[in-house]
N, C-alpha and C. Protein backbone atom coordinates (compact mmCIF):
# COMPACT_ATOMS: atom_id res chain seq x y z
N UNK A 1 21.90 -23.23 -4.12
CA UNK A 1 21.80 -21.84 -3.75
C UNK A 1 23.03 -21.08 -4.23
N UNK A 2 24.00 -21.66 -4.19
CA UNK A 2 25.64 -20.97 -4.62
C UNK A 2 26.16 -21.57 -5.72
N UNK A 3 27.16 -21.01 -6.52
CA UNK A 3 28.06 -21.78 -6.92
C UNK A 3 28.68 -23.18 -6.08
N UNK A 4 29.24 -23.55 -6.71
CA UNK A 4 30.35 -24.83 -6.64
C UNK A 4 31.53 -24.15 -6.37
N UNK A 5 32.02 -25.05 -5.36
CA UNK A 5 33.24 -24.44 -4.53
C UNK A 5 34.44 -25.21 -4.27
N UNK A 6 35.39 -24.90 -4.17
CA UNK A 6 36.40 -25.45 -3.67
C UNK A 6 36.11 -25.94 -1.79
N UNK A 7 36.71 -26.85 -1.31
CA UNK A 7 36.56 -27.24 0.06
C UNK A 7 36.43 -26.06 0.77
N UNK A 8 35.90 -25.57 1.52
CA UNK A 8 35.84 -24.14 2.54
C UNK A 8 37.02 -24.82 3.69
N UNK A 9 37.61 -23.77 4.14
CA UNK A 9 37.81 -24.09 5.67
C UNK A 9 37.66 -23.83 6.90
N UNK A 10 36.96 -25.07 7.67
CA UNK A 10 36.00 -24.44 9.30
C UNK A 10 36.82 -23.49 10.27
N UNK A 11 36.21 -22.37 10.23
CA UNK A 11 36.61 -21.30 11.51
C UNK A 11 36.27 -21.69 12.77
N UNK A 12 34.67 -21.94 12.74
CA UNK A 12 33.92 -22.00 13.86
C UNK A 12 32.73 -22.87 13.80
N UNK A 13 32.61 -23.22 14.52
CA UNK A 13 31.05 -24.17 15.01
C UNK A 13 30.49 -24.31 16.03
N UNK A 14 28.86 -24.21 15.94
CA UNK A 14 27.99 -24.49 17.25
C UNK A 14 27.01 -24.92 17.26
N UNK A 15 26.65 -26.13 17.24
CA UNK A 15 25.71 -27.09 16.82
C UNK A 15 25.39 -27.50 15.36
N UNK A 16 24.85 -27.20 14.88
CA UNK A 16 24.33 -27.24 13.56
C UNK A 16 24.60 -26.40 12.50
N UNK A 17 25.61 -25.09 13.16
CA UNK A 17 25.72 -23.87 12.94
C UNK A 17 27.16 -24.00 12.63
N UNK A 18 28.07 -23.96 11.17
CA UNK A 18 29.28 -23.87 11.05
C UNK A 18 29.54 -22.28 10.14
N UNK A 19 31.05 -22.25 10.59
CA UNK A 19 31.62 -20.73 9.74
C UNK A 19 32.32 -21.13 8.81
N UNK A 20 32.78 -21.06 7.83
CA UNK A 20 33.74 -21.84 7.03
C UNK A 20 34.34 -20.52 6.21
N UNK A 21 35.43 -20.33 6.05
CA UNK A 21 36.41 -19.75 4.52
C UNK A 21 36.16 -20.10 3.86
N UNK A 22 36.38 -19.14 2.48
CA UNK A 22 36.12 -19.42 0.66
C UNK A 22 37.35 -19.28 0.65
N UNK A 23 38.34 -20.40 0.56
CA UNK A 23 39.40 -20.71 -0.11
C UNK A 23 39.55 -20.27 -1.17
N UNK A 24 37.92 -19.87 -2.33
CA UNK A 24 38.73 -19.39 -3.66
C UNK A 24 38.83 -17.72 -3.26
N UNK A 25 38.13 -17.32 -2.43
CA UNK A 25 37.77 -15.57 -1.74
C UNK A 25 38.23 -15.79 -0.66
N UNK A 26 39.52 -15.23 -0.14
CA UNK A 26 40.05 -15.40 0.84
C UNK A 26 39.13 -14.77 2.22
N UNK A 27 38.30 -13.60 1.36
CA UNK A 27 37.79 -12.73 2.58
C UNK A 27 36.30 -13.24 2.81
N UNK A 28 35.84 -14.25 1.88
CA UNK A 28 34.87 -14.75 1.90
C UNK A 28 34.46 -15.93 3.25
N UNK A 29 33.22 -15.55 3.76
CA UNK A 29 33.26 -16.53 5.13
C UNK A 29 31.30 -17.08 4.72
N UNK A 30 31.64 -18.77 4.62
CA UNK A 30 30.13 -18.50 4.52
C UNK A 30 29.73 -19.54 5.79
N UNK A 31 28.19 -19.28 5.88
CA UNK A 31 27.06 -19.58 6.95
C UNK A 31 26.51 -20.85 6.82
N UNK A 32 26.51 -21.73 7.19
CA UNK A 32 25.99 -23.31 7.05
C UNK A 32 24.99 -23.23 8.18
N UNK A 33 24.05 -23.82 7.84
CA UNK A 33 23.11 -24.75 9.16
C UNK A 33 22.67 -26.06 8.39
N UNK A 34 23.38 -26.81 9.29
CA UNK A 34 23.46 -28.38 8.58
C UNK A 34 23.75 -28.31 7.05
N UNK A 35 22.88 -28.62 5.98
CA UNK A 35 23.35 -28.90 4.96
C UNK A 35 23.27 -27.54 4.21
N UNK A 36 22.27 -26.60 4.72
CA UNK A 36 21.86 -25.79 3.78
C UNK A 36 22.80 -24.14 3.82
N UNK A 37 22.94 -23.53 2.69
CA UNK A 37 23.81 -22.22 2.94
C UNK A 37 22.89 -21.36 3.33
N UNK A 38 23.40 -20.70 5.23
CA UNK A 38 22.17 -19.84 5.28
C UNK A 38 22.74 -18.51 5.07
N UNK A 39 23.92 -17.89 4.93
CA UNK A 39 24.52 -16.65 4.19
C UNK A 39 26.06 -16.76 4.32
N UNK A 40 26.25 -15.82 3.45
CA UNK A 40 27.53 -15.42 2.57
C UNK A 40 28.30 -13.95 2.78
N UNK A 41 29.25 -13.81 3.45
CA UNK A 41 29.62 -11.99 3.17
C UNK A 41 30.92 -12.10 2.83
N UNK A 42 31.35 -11.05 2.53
CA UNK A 42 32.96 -10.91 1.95
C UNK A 42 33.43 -10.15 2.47
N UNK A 43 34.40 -9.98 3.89
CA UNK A 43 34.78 -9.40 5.39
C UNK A 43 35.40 -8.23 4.46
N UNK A 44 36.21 -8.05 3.39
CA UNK A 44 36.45 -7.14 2.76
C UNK A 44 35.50 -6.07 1.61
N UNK A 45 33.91 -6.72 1.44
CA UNK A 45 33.34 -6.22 0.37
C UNK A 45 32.36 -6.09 0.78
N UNK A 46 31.66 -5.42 1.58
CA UNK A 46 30.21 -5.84 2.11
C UNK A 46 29.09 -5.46 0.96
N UNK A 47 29.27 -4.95 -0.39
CA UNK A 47 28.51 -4.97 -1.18
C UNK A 47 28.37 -5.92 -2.02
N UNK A 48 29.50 -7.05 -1.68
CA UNK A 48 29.60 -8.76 -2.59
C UNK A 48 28.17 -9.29 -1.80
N UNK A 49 26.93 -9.84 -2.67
CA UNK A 49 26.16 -10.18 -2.52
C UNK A 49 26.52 -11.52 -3.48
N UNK A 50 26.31 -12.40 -3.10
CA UNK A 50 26.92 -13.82 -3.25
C UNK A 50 25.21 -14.46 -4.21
N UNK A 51 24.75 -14.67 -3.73
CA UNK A 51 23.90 -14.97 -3.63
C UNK A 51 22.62 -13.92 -5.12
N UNK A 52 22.26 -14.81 -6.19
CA UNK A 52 21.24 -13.79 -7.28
C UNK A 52 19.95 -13.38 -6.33
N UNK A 53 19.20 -14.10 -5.53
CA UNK A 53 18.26 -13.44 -4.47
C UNK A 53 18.36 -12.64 -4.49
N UNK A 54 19.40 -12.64 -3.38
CA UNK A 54 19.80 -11.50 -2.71
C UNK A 54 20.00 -10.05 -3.75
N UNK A 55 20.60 -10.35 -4.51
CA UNK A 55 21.05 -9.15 -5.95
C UNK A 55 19.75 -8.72 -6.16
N UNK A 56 18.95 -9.59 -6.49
CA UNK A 56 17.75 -9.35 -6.98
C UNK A 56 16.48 -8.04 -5.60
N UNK A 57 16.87 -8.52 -4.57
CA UNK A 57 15.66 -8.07 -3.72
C UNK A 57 17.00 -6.14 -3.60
N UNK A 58 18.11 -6.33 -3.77
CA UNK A 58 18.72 -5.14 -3.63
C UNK A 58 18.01 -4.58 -4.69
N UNK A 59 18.27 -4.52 -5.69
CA UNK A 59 17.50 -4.03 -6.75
C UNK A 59 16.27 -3.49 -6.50
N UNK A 60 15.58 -4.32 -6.20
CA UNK A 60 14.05 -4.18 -5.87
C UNK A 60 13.99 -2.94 -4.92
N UNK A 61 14.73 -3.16 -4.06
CA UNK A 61 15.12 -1.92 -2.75
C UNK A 61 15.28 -0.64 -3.44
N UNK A 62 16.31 -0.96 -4.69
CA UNK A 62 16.99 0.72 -4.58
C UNK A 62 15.91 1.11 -5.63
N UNK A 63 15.53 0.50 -6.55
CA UNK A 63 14.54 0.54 -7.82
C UNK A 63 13.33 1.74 -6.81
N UNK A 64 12.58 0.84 -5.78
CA UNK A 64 11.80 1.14 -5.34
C UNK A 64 11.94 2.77 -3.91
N UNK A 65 13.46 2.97 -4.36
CA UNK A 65 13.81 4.26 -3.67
C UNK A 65 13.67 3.41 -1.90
N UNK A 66 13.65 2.54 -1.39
CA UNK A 66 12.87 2.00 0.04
C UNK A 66 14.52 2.63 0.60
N UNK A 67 14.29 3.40 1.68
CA UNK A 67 15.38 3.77 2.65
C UNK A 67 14.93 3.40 4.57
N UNK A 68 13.55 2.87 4.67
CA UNK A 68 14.07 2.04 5.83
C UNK A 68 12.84 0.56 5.56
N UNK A 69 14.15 0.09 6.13
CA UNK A 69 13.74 -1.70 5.27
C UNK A 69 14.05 -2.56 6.70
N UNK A 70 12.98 -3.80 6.70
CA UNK A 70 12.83 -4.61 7.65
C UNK A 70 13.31 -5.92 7.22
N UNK A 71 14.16 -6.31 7.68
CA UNK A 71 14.61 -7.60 7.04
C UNK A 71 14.17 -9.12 8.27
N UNK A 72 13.32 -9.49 7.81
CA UNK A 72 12.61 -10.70 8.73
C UNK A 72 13.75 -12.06 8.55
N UNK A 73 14.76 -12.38 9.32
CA UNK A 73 15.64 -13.19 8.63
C UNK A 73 16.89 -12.82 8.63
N UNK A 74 17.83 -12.59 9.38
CA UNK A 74 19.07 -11.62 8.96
C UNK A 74 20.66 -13.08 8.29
N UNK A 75 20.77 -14.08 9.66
CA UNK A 75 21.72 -14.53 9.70
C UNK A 75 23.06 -13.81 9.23
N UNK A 76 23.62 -13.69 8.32
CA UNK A 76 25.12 -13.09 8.20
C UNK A 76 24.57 -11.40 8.15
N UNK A 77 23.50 -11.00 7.95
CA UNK A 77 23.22 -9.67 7.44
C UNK A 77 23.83 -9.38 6.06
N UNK A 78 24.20 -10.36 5.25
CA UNK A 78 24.47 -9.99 3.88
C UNK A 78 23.88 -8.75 3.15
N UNK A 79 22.69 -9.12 3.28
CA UNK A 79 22.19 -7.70 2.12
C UNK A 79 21.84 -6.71 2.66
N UNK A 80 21.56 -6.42 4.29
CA UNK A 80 21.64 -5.46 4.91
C UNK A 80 22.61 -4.97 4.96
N UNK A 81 24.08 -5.57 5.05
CA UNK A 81 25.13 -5.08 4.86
C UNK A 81 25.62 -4.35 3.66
N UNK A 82 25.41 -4.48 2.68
CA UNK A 82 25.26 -4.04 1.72
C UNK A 82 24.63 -2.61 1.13
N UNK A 83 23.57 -2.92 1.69
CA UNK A 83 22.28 -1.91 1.56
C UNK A 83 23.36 -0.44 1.88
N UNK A 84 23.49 -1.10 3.37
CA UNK A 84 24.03 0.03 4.28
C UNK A 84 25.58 0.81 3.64
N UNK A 85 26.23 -0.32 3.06
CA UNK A 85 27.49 0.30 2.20
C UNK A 85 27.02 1.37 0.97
N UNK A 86 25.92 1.32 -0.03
CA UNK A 86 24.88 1.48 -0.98
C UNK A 86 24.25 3.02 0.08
N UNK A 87 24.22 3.27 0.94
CA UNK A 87 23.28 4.17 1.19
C UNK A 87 23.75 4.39 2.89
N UNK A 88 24.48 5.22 3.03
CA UNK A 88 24.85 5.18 4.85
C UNK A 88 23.67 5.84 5.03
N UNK A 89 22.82 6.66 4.88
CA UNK A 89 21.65 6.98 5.68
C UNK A 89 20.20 5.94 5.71
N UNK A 90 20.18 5.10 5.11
CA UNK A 90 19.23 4.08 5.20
C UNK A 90 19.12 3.48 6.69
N UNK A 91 17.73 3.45 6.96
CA UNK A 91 17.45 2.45 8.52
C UNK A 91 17.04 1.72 8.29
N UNK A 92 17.72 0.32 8.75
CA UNK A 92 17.50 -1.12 8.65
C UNK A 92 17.33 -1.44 9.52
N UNK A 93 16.39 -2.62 10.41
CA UNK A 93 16.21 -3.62 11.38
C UNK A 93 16.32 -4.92 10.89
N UNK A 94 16.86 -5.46 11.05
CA UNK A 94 16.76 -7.02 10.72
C UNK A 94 16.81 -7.59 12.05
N UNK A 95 15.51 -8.87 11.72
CA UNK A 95 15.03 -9.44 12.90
C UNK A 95 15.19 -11.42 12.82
N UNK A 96 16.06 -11.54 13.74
CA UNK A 96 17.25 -12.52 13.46
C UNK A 96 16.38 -13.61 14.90
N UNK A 97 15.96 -14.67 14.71
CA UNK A 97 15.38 -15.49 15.88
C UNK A 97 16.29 -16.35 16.56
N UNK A 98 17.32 -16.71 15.70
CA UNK A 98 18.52 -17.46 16.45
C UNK A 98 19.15 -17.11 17.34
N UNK A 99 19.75 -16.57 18.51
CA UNK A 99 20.71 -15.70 18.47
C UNK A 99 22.24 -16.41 18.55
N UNK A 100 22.30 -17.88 18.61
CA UNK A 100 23.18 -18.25 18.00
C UNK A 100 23.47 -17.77 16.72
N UNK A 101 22.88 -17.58 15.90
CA UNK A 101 23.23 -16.94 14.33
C UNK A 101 23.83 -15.56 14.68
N UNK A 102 23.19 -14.60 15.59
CA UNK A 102 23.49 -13.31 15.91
C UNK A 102 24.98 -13.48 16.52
N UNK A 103 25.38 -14.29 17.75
CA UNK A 103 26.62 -14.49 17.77
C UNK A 103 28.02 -14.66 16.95
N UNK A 104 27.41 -15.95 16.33
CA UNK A 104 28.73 -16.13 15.36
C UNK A 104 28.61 -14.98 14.09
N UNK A 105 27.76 -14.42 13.80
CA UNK A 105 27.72 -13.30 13.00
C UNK A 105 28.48 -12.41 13.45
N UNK A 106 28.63 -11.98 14.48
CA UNK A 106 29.16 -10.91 15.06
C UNK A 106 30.95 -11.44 15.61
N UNK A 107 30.97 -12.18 15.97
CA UNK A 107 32.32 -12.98 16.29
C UNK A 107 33.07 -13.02 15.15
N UNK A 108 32.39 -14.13 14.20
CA UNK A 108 33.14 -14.64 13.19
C UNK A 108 33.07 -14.29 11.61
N UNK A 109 31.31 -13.26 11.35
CA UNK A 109 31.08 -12.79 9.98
C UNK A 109 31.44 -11.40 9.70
N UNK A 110 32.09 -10.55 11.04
CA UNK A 110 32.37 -9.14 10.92
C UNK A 110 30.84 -8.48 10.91
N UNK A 111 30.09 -9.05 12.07
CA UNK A 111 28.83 -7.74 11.69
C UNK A 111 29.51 -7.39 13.20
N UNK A 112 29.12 -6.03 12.79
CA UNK A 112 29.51 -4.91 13.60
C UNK A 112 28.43 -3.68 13.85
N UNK A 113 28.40 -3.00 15.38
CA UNK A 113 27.13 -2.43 15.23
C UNK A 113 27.52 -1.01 14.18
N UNK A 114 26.70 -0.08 13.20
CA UNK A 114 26.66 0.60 12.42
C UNK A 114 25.76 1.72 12.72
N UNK A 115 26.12 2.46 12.16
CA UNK A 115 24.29 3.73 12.15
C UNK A 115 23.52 3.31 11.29
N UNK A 116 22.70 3.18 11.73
CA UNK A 116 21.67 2.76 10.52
C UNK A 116 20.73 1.12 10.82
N UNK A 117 21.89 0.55 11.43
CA UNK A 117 21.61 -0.90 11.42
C UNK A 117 21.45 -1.19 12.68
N UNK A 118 20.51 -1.88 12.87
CA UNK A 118 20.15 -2.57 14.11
C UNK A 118 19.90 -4.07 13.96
N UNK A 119 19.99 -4.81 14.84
CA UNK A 119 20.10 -5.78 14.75
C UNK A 119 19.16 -6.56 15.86
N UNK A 120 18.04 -7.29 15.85
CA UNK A 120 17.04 -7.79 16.82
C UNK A 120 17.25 -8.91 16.81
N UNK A 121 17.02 -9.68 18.26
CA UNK A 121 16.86 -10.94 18.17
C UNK A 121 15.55 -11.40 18.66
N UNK A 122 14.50 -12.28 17.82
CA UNK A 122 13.53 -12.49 18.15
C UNK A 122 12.46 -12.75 17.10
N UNK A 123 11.03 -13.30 16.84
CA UNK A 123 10.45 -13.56 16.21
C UNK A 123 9.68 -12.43 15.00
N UNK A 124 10.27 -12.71 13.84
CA UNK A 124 9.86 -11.74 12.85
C UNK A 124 8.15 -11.44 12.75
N UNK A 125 7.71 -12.26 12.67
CA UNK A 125 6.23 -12.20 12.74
C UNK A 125 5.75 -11.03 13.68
N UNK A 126 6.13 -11.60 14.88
CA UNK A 126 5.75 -11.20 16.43
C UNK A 126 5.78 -9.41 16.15
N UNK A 127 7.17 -9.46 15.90
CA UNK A 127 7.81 -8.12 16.02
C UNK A 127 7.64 -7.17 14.47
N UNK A 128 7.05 -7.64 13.63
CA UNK A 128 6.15 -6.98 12.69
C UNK A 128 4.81 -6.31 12.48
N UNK A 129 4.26 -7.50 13.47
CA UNK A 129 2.72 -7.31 13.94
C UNK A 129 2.47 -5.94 14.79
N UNK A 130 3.42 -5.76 15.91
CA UNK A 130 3.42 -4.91 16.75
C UNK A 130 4.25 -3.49 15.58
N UNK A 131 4.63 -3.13 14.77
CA UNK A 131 5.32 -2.16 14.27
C UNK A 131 4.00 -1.27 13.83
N UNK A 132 4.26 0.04 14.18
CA UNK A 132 2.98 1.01 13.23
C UNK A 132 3.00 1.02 11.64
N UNK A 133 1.40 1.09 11.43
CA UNK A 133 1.28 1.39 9.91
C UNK A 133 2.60 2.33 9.10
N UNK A 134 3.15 2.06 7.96
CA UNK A 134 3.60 2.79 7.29
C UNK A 134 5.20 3.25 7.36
N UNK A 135 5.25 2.49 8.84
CA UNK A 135 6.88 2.79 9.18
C UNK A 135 7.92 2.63 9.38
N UNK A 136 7.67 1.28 7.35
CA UNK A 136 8.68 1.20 6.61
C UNK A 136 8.44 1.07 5.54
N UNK A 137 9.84 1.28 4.64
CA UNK A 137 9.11 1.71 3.36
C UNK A 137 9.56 0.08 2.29
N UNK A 138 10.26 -0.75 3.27
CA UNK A 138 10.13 -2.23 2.63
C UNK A 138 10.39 -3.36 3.76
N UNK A 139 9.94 -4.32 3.36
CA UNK A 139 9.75 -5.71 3.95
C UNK A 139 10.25 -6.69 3.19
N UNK A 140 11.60 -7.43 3.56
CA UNK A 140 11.97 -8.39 2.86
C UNK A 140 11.76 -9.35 4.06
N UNK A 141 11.75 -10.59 3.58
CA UNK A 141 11.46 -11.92 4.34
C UNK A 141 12.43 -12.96 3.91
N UNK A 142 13.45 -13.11 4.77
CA UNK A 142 14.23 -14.16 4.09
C UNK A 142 14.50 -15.17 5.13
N UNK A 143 13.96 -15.37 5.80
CA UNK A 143 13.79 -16.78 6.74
C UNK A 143 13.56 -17.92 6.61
N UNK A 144 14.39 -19.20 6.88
CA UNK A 144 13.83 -20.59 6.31
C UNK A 144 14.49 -21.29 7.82
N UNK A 145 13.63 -22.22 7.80
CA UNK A 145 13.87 -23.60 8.39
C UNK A 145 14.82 -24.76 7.54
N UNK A 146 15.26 -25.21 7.45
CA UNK A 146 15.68 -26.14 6.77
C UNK A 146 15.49 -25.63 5.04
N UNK A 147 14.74 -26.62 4.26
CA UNK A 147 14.84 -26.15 3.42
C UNK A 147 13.48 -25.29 2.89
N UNK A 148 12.43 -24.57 3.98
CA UNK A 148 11.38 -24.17 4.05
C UNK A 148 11.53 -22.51 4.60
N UNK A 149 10.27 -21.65 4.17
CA UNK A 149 10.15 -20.70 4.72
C UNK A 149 8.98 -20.95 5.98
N UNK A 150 9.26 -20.53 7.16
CA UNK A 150 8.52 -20.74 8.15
C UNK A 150 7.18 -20.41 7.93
N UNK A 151 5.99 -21.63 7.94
CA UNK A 151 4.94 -21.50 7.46
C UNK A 151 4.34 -19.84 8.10
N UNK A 152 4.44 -19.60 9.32
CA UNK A 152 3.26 -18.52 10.16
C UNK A 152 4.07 -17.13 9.51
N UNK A 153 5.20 -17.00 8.49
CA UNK A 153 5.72 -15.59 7.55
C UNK A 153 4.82 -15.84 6.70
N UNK A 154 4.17 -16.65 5.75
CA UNK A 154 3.37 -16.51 4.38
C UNK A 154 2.43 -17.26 4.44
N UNK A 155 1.73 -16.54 5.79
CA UNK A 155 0.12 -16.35 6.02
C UNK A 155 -0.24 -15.37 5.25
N UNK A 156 -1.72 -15.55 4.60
CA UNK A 156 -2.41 -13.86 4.37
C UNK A 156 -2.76 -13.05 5.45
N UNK A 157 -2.12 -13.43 6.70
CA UNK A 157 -2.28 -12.88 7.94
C UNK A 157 -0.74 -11.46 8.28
N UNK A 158 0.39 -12.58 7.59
CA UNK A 158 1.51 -11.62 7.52
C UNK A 158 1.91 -11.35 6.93
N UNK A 159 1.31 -11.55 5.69
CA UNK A 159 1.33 -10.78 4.25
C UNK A 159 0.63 -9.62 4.67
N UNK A 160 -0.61 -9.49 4.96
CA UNK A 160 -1.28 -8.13 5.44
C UNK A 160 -0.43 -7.53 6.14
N UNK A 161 0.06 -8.03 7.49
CA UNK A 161 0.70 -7.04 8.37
C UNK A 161 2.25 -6.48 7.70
N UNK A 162 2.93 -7.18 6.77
CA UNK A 162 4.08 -6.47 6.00
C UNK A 162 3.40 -5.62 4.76
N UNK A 163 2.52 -5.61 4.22
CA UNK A 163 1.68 -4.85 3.45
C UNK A 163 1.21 -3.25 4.11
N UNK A 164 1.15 -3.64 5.55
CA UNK A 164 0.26 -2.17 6.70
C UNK A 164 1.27 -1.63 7.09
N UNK A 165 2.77 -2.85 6.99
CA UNK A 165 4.05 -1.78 7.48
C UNK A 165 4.75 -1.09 6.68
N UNK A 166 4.57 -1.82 4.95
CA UNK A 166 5.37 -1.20 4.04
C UNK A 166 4.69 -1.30 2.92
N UNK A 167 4.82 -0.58 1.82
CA UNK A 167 4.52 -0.70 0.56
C UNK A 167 4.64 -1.71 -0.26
N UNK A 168 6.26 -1.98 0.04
CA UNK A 168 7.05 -3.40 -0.83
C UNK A 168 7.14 -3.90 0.41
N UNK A 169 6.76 -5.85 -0.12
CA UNK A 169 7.55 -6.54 0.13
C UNK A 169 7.65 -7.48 -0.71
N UNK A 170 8.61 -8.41 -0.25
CA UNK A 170 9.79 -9.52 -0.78
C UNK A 170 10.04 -10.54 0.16
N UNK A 171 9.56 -11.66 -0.51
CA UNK A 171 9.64 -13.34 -0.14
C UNK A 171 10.82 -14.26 -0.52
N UNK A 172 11.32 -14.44 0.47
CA UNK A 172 12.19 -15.42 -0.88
C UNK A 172 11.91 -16.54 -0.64
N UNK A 173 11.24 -17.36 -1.62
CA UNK A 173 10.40 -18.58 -1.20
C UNK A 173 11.51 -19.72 -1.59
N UNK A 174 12.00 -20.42 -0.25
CA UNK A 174 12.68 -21.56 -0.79
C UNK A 174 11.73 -22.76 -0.93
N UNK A 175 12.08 -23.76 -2.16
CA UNK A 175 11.24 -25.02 -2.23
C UNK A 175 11.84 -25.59 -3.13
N UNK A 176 11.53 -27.10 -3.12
CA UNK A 176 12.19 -27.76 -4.10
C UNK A 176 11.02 -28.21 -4.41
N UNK A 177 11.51 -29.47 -5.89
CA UNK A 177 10.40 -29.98 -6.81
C UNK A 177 9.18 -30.88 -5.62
N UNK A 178 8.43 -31.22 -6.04
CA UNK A 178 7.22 -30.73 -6.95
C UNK A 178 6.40 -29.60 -6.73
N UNK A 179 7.20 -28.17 -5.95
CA UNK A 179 7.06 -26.84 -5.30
C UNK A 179 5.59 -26.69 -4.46
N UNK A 180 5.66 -28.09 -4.06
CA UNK A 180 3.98 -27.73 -3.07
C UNK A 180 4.18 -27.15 -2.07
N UNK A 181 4.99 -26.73 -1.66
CA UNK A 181 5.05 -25.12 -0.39
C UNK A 181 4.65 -23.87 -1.35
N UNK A 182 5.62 -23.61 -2.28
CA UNK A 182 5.29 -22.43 -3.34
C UNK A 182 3.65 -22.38 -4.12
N UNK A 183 2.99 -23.53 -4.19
CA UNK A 183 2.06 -23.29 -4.71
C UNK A 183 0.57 -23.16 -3.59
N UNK A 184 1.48 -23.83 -1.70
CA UNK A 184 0.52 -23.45 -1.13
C UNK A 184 0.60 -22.06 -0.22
N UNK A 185 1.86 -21.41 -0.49
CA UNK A 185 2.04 -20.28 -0.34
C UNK A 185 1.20 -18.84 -1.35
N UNK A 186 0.76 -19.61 -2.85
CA UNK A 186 0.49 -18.42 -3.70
C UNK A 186 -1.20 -17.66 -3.66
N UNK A 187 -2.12 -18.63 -2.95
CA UNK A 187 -3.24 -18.25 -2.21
C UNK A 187 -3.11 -16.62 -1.12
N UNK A 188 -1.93 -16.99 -0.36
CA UNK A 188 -1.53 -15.91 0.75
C UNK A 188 -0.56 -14.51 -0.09
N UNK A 189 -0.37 -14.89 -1.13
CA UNK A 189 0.25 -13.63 -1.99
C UNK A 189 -0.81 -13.09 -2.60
N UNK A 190 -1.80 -13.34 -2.78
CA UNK A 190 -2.80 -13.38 -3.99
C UNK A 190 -3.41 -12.92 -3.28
N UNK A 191 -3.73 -12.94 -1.78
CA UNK A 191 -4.52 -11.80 -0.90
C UNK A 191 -6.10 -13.13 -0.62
N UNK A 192 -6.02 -14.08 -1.32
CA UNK A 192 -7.38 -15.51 -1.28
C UNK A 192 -7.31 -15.93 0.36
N UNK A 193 -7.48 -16.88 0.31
CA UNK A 193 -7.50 -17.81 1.47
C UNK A 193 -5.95 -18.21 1.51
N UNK A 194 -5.70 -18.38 3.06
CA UNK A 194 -4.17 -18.63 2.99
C UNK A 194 -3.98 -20.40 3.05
N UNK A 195 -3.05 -20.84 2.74
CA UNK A 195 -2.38 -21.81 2.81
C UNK A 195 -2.74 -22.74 4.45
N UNK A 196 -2.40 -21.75 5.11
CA UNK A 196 -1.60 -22.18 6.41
C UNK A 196 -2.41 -20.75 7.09
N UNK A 197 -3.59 -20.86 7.93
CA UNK A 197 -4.23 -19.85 8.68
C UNK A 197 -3.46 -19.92 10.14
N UNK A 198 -3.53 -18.54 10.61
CA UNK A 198 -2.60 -18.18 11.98
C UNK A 198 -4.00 -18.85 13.11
C-alpha cells in the first residue's frame, strides 16, 4: 500500500490498533491494524495524501466539482482532511465504525473537530441507507477488514443506495492475487446480480 520505510516509531497502541512516527517525515504519523496500513497524515500537511488511492479519488472529487462527500471508512481522515484544506466550504461526513480508530485519531493523528467535517461513529451501510436521495454530491468507500472490503459495502444493494445518495461514487477495492473478491465484486458495479446479496 506505501512505500518502504525506515523503522517508524510507536506513539500509541490499543489492541490491534498501533500509531507509529515516519522517522523519514518527522510530522508523519501512520495507522496500523495488525499488519495492514489503515491511514497516513502529515500533522503538519493535511493535504500530504500518502497514499496514490487516495490522490486518485481527490481528483475524482475535485474533477467532478463534488462539495459534500460521504466518506464510508474514515480511520485517520486522511483525504477528508485534505479535501477540507482544498476547499474550507466543502461538507464532509465520514462514517468511521471503530471508535477505537475515532479515538486514537483524535488523540494521536491531530483530527480535530472543523467546519465542514463531521465525524460519525457507526455502520456505513446502515447510515447511508437512511440518508435522502441526492444529498450528496459523492460517495467514497474506503473500508476494509483485514485485507478485504466489507462484503455488505459492494452489494448491488449499496451500490444502489450510494448511487440514490450521490452521483459519484468510489470503491477502493482492496484484494490480492488471484483477485476473486474484485471479480466477485464486479457483478455489483455492473448494476447484474450481486456477488454477496443483503
Amino acid at each position: 500500500m506505501g512505500r518502504r520505510r525506515a523503522a517508524p516509531e510507536l506513539i500509541a497502541a490499543a489492541g490491534e490498533l498501533a500509531v507509529l512516527r515516519d522517522r523519514e517525515r518527522p510530522s508523519g504519523r501512520l495507522l496500523r491494524q495488525g499488519e495492514m496500513e489503515a491511514s497516513y497524515v502529515d500533522l503538519a500537511d493535511a493535504r500530504h495524501l500518502e497514499y496514490d488511492y487516495l490522490r486518485r479519488m481527490g481528483d475524482l472529487v475535485e474533477a467532478a466539482g463534488a462539495r459534500r462527500v460521504i466518506h464510508v471508512g474514515g480511520a485517520g481522515c486522511a483525504l477528508a482532511r485534505a479535501l477540507a484544506a482544498a476547499d474550507r466550504s466543502a461538507r464532509q461526513e465520514v462514517i468511521e465504525l471503530d471508535p477505537e480508530v475515532v479515538e486514537l485519531a483524535r488523540r494521536h493523528l491531530g483530527l480535530r473537530r472543523a467546519p465542514g467535517l463531521r465525524v460519525r461513529v457507526g455502520d456505513g451501510r446502515a447510515l447511508l441507507a437512511r440518508r435522502p436521495d441526492g444529498s450528496a454530491d459523492a460517495v467514497l468507500v474506503d473500508a476494509f477488514v483485514g485485507a478485504r472490503v466489507p462484503r455488505h459495502l459492494v452489494t448491488a444493494e449499496a451500490l444502489a443506495d450510494a448511487a440514490r445518495v450521490a452521483g459519484l461514487a468510489a470503491v477502493n477495492v482492496v484484494d490480492v492475487k488471484p483477485l476473486s473478491d474484485a471479480a466477485a465484486e464486479i457483478p455489483a458495479f455492473a448494476g447484474g446480480v450481486p456477488a454477496w446479496r443483503d
